[in-house]
Protein backbone atom coordinates (compact mmCIF):
# COMPACT_ATOMS: atom_id res chain seq x y z
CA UNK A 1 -0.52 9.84 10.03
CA UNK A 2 -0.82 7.12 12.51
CA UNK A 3 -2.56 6.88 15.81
CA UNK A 4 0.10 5.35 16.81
CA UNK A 5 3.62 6.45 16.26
CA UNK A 6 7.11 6.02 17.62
CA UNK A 7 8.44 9.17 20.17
CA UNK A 8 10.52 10.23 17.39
CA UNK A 9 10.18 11.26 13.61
CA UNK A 10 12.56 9.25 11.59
CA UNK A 11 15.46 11.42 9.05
CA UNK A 12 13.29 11.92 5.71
CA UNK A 13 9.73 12.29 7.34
CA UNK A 14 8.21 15.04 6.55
CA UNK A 15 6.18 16.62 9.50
CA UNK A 16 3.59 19.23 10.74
CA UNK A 17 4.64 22.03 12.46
CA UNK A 18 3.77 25.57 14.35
CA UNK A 19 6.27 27.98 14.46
CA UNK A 20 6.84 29.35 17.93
CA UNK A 21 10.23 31.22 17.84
CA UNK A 22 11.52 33.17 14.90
CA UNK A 23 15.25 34.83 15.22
CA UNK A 24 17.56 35.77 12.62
CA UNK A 25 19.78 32.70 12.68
CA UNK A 26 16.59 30.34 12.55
CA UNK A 27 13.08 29.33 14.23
CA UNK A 28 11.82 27.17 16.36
CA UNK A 29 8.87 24.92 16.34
CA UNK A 30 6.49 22.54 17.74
CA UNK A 31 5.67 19.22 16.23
CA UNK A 32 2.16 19.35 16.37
CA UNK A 33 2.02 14.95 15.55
CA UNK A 34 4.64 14.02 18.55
CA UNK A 35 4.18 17.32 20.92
CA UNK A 36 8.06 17.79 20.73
CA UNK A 37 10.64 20.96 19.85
CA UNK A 38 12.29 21.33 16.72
CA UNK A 39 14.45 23.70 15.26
CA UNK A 40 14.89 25.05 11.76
CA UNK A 41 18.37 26.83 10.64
CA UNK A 42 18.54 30.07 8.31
CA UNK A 43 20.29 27.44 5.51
CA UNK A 44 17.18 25.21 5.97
CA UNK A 45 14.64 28.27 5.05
CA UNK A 46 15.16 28.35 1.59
CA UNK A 47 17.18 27.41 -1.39
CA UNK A 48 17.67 31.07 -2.28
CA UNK A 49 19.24 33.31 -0.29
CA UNK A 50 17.30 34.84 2.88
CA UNK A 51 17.11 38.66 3.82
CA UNK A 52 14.43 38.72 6.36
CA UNK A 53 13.51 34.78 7.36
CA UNK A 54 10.06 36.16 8.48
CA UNK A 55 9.48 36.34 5.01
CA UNK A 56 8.98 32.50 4.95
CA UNK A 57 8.63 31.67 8.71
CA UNK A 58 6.27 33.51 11.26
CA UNK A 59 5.37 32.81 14.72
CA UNK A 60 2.10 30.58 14.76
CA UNK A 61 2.40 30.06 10.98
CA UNK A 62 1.71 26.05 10.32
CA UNK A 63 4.62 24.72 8.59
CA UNK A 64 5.11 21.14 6.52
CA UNK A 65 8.85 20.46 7.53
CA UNK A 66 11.53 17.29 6.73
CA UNK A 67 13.34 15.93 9.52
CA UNK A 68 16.90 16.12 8.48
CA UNK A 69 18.86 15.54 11.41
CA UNK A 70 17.39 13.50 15.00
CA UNK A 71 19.52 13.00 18.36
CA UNK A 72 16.75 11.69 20.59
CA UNK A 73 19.60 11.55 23.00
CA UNK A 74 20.14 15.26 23.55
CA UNK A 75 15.97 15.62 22.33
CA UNK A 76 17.20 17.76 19.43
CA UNK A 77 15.48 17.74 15.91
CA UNK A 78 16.40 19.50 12.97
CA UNK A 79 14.32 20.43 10.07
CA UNK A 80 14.11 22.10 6.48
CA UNK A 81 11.75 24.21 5.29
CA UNK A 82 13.25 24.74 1.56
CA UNK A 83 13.27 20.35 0.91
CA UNK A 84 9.76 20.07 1.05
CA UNK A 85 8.55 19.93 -2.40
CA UNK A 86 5.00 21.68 -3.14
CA UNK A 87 3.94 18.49 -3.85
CA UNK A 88 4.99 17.10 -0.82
CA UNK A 89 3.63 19.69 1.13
CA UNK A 90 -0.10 19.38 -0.60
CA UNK A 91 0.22 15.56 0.07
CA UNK A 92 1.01 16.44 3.66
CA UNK A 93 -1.72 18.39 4.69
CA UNK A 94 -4.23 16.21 3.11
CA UNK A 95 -2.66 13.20 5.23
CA UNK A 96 -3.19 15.58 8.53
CA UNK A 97 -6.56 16.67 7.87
CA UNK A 98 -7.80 13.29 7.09
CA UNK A 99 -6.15 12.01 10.11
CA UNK A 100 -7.45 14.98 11.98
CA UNK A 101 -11.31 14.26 10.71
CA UNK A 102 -10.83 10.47 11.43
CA UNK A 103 -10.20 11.31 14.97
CA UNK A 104 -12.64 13.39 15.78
CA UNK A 105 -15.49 10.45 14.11
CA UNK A 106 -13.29 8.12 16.44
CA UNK A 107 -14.03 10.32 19.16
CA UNK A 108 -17.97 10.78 18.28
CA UNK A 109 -18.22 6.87 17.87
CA UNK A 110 -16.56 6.32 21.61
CA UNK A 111 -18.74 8.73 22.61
CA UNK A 112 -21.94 7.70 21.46
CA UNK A 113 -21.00 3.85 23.22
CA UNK A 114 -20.25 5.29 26.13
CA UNK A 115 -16.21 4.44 26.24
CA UNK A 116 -14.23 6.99 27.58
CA UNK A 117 -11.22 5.72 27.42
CA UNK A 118 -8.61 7.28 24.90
CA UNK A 119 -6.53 4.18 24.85
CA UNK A 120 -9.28 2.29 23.38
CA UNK A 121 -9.70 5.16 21.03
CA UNK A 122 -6.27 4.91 19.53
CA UNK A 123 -6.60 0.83 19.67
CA UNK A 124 -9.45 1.15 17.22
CA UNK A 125 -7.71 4.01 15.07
CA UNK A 126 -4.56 1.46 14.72
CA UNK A 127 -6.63 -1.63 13.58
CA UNK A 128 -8.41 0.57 10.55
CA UNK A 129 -4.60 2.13 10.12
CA UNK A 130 -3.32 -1.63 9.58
CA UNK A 131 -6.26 -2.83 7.95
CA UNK A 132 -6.94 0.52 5.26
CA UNK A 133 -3.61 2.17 5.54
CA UNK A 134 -5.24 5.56 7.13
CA UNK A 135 -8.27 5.66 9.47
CA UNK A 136 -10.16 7.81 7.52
CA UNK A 137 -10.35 5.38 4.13
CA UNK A 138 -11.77 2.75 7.18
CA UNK A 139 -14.97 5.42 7.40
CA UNK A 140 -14.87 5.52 3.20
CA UNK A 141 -15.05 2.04 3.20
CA UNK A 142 -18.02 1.62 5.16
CA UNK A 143 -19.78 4.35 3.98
CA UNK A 144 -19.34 2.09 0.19
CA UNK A 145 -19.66 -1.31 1.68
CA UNK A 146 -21.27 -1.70 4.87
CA UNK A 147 -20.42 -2.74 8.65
CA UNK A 148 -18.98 -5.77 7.43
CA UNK A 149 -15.79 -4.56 5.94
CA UNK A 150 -14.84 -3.04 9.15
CA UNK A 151 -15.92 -6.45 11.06
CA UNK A 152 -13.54 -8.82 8.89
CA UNK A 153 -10.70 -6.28 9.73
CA UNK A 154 -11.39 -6.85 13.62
CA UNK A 155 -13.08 -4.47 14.48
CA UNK A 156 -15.64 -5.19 17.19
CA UNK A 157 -19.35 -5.52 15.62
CA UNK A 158 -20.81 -2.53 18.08
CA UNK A 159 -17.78 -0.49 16.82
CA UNK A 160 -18.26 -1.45 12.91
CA UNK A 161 -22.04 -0.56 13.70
CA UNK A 162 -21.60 2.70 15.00
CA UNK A 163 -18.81 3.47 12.75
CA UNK A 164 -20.94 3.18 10.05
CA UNK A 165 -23.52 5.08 11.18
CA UNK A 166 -21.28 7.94 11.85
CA UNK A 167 -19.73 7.59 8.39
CA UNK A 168 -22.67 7.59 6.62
CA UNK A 169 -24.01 10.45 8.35
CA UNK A 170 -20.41 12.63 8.05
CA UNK A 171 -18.35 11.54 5.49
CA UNK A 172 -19.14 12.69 1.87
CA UNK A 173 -17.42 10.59 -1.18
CA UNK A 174 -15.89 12.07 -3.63
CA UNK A 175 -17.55 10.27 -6.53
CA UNK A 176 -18.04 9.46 -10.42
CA UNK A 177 -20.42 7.90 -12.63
CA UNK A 178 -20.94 6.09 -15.36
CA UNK A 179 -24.15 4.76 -17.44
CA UNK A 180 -25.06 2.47 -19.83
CA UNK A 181 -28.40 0.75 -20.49
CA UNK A 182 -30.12 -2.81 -21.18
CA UNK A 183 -32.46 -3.38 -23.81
CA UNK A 184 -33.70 -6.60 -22.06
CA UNK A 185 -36.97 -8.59 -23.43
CA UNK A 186 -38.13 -12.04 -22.72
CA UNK A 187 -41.10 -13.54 -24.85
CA UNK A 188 -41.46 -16.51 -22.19
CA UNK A 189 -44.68 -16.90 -20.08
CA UNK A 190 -42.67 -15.83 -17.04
CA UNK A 191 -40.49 -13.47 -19.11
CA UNK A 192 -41.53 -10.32 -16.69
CA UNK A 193 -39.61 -12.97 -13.30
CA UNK A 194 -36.87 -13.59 -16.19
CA UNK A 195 -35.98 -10.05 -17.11
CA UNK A 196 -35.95 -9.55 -12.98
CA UNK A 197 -33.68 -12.49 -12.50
CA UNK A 198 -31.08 -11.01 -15.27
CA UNK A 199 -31.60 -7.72 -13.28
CA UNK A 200 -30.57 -8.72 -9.98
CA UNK A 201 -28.16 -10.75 -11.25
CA UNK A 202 -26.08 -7.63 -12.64
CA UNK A 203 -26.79 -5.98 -9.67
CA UNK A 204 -25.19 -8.98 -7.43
CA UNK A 205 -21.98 -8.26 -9.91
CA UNK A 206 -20.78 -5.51 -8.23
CA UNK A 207 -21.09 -6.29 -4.45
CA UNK A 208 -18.35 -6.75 -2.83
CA UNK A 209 -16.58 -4.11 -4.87
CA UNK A 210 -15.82 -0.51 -3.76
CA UNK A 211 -18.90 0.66 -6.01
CA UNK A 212 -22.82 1.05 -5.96
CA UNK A 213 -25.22 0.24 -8.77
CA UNK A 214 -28.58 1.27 -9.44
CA UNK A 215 -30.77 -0.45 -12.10
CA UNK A 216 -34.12 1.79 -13.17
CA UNK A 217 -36.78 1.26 -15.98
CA UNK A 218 -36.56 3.83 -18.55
CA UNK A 219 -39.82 2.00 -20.06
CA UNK A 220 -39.67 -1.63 -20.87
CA UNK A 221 -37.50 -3.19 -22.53
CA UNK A 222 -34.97 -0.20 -21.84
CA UNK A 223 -33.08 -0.30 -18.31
CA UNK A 224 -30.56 2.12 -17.26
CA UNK A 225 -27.81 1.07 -14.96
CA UNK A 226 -25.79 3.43 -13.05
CA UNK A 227 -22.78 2.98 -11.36
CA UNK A 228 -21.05 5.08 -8.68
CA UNK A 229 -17.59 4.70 -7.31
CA UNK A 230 -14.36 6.71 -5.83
CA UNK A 231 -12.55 6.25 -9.65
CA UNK A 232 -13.53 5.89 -13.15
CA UNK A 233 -10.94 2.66 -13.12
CA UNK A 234 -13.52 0.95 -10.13
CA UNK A 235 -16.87 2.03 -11.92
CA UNK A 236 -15.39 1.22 -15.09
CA UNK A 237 -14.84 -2.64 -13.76
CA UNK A 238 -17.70 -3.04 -11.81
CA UNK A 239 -20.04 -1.66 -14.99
CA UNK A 240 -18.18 -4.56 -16.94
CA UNK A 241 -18.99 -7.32 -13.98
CA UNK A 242 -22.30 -6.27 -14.27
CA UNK A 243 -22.75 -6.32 -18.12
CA UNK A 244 -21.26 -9.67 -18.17
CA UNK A 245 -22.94 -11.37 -15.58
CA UNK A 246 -26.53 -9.94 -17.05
CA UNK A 247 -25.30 -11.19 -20.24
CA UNK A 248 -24.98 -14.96 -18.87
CA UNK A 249 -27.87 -14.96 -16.98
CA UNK A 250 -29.93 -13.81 -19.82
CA UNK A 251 -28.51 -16.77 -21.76
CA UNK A 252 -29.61 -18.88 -19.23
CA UNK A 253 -33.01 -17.39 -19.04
CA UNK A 254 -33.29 -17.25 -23.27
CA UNK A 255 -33.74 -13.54 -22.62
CA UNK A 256 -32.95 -11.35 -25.51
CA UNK A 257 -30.01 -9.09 -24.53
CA UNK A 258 -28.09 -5.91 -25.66
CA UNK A 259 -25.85 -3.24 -23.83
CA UNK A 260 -25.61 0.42 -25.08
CA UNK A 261 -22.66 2.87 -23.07
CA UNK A 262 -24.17 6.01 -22.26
């Protein structure tokens, strides 16, 4: 779902649609994503036969549609109804209602710098597009990792800053979690600063990825660590980074070391 998109669908897209006319030979439509007419014939309804096509298609109902025919010549677009696969359809939907939330946080963020300007607006929305593949996985992102991801995609910083404020105050992540714990001792002088330094060091493990970890005392020399991501294949690798580079570091400090999966 792009901010910006050619004036035409291409044959095979599949597209969002409001019904607006329904006859007996067919229906007509708008395409809500490029503001156009299309038109939908009885054969296109479904794949078994059709006694009354208001049993599938009725004014104002929100369709998902495949482009099956375009002559941007003559401005005519045709459309099916029965090629859209349920899964396809599900897919769809999702894609417009991500795109449809992305906009309206574009629109909040413009808003809150003081830019007006709808051009700019869609400028923005195509640099997370190219950068993310979808605007609204550009708000994801910096609601995991910070301003920064959106600044090395080129976004401008007082964009990236706002961005992520808005994110982190609107967008929810879907998320999982998995724990394991440390049993972590050090007999050294210092070994209180050495358990620390093996600490932090797990923690710096998973920076950088699309996950967040949390290390808490459960009573010394127990230490829980908790890691939260989109996936179980993400917090599975960044629980791994972090058990390995603990494990090194407590090498190096001549910290006694063990890992327990929770």
């Amino acid at each position: 779902m792009p901010f910006k998109r050619s004036e035409y669908p291409e044959v095979g897209d599949l597209v969002i649609a409001t019904a607006t006319k329904v006859f007996d030979h067919g229906a007509y439509v708008k395409l809500d994503e490029y503001g156009k007419e299309g038109y939908i014939p009885l054969g296109e309804v479904s794949s078994t036969w059709v006694r009354n096509i208001r049993d599938y298609v009725r004014e104002g109902q929100k369709l998902v549609l495949k482009v099956i025919r375009v002559d941007a010549r003559r401005g005519h677009i045709d459309l099916s109804l029965r090629r859209v696969t349920e899964r396809e359809k599900k897919d769809k939907l999702m894609e417009w209602k991500r795109w449809q939330r992305a906009k309206k946080l574009l629109e909040l963020v413009a808003k809150k710098l003081g830019v007006r300007s709808a051009r700019k607006i869609e400028e923005i929305g195509v640099k997370l597009e190219e950068h993310f593949g979808e605007a609204y996985a550009a708000f994801e992102q910096a609601v995991l990792l910070g301003e920064e991801v959106l600044v090395k995609a080129g976004v401008p910083k007082e964009w990236a800053r706002e961005i992520t404020k808005i994110a982190r105050e609107h967008v929810e992540l879907p998320e999982v979690i998995v724990r394991g714990y440390f049993t972590l001792s050090s007999t050294a002088p210092d070994g209180v600063e050495r358990v620390k330094r093996v600490l932090l060091k797990a923690l710096e493990a998973v920076k950088g990825l699309e996950a967040r970890a949390k290390i808490y005392t459960m009573g010394a020399p127990k230490y829980r660590v908790e890691i939260k991501a989109r996936d179980y294949r993400i917090a599975e690798e960044a629980l791994k980074k972090a058990v390995v580079a603990a494990t090194l570091q407590a090498k190096e400090e001549k910290a006694a070391i063990a890992f327990t999966r929770e």
